[in-house]
Protein backbone atom coordinates (compact mmCIF):
# COMPACT_ATOMS: atom_id res chain seq x y z
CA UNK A 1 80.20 112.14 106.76
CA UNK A 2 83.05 112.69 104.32
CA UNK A 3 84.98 111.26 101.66
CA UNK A 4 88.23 109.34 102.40
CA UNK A 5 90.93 109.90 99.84
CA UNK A 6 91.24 106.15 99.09
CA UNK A 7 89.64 102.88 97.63
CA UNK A 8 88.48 99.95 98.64
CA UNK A 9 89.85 96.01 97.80
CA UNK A 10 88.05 93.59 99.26
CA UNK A 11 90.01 90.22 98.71
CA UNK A 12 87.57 86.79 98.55
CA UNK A 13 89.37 83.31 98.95
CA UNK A 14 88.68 80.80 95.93
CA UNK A 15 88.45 76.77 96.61
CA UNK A 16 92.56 76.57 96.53
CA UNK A 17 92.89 78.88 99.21
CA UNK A 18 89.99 76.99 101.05
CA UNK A 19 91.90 73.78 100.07
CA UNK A 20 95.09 74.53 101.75
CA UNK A 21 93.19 75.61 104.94
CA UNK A 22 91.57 72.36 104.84
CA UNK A 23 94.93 70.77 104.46
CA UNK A 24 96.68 72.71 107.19
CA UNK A 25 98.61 70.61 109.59
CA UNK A 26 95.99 68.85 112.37
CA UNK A 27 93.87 71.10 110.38
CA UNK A 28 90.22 70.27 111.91
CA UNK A 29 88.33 73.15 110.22
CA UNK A 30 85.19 72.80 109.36
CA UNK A 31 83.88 76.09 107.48
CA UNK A 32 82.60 76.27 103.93
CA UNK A 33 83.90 78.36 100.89
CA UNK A 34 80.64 80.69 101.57
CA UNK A 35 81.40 81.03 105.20
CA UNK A 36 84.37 81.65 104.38
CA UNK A 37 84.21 84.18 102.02
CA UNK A 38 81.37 86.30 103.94
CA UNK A 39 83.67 88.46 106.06
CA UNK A 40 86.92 88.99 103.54
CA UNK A 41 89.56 91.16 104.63
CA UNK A 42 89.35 95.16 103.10
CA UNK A 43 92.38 97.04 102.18
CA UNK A 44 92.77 100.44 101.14
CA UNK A 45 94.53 101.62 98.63
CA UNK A 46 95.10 104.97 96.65
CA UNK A 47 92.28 106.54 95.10
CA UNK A 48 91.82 105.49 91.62
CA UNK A 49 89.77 107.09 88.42
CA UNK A 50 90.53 103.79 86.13
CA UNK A 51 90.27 100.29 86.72
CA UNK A 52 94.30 100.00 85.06
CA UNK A 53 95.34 102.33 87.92
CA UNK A 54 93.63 100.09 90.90
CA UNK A 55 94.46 97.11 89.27
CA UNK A 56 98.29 97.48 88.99
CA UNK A 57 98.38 98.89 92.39
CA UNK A 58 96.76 95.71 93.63
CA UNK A 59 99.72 93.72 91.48
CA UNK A 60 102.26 95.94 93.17
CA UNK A 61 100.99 94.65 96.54
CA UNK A 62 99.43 91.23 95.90
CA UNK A 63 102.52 89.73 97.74
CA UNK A 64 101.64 91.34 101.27
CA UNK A 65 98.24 90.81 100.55
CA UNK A 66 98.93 87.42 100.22
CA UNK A 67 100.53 87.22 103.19
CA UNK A 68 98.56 88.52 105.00
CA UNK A 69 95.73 86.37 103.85
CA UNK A 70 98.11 83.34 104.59
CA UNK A 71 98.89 84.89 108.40
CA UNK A 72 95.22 84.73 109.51
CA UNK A 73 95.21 81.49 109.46
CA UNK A 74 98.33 80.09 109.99
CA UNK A 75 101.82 82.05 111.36
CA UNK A 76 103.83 79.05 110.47
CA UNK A 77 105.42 79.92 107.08
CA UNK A 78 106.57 76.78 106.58
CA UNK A 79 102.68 75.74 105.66
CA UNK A 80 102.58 78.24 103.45
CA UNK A 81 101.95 77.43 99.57
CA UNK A 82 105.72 77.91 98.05
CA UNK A 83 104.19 79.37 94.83
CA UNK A 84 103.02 82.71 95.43
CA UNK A 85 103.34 84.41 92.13
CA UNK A 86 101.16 87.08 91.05
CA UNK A 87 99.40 84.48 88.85
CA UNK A 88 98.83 82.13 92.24
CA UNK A 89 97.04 85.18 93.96
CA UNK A 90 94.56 86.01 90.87
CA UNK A 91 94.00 81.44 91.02
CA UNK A 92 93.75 81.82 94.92
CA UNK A 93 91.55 85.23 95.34
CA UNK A 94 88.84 87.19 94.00
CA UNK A 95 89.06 90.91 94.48
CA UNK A 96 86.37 93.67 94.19
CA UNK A 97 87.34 97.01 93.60
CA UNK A 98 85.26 100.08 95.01
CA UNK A 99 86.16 103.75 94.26
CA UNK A 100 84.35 105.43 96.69
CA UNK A 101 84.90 105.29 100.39
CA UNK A 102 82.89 107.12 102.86
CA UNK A 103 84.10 107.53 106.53
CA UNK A 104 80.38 107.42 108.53
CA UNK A 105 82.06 107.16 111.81
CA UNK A 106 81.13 110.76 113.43
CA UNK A 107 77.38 109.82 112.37
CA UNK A 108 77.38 106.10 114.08
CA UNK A 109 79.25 107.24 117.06
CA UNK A 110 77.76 111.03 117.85
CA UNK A 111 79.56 114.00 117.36
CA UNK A 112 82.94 113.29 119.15
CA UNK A 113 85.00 110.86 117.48
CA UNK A 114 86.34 108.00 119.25
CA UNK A 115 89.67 106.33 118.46
């Protein structure tokens, strides 16, 4: 095992986002904000020794992120909130931050890697 040269931000949806799901054109979804929130999407980012430095890289970015978040559950744009500010993505997300990120791959899979 070794240490990746990154960190970890793992973004949660918050009741709006699970709102505007729920709203979603012939939206028939039925899923909870737990359910929801109990596989969030991970994204790394550089490695970071303060909180500041993650944080403003995660404001540099929140718009893809966003998007992204947006994308998995519906490609049409046109469904998408119009107010997407950085303030809409801290009211729309929560986001843990995790320093240390260690690739276990060779160990699961046996010596050889497999890509």
């Amino acid at each position: 095992m070794y240490s990746v040269d990154r960190s970890v931000v793992i973004v949660k949806p918050k009741e709006p986002f699970l709102e505007w799901i729920r709203n979603l054109p012939g939206s028939e979804i039925d899923i909870t904000l737990e359910q929801l929130r109990a596989d969030s999407t991970v994204y790394l980012i550089p490695d970071f020794d303060e909180i500041e430095d993650a944080l403003e890289a995660i404001d540099h970015i929140y718009g893809k992120i966003f998007e992204t978040e947006l994308a998995e559950w519906s490609e049409e744009e046109d469904t998408w909130p119009q107010e997407r500010t950085l303030k809409h993505f801290w009211q729309w997300f929560d986001v843990k931050l995790h320093s240390l990120v260690i690739d276990a791959a060779e160990e699961v899979m046996g010596e050889t890697r497999m890509n």
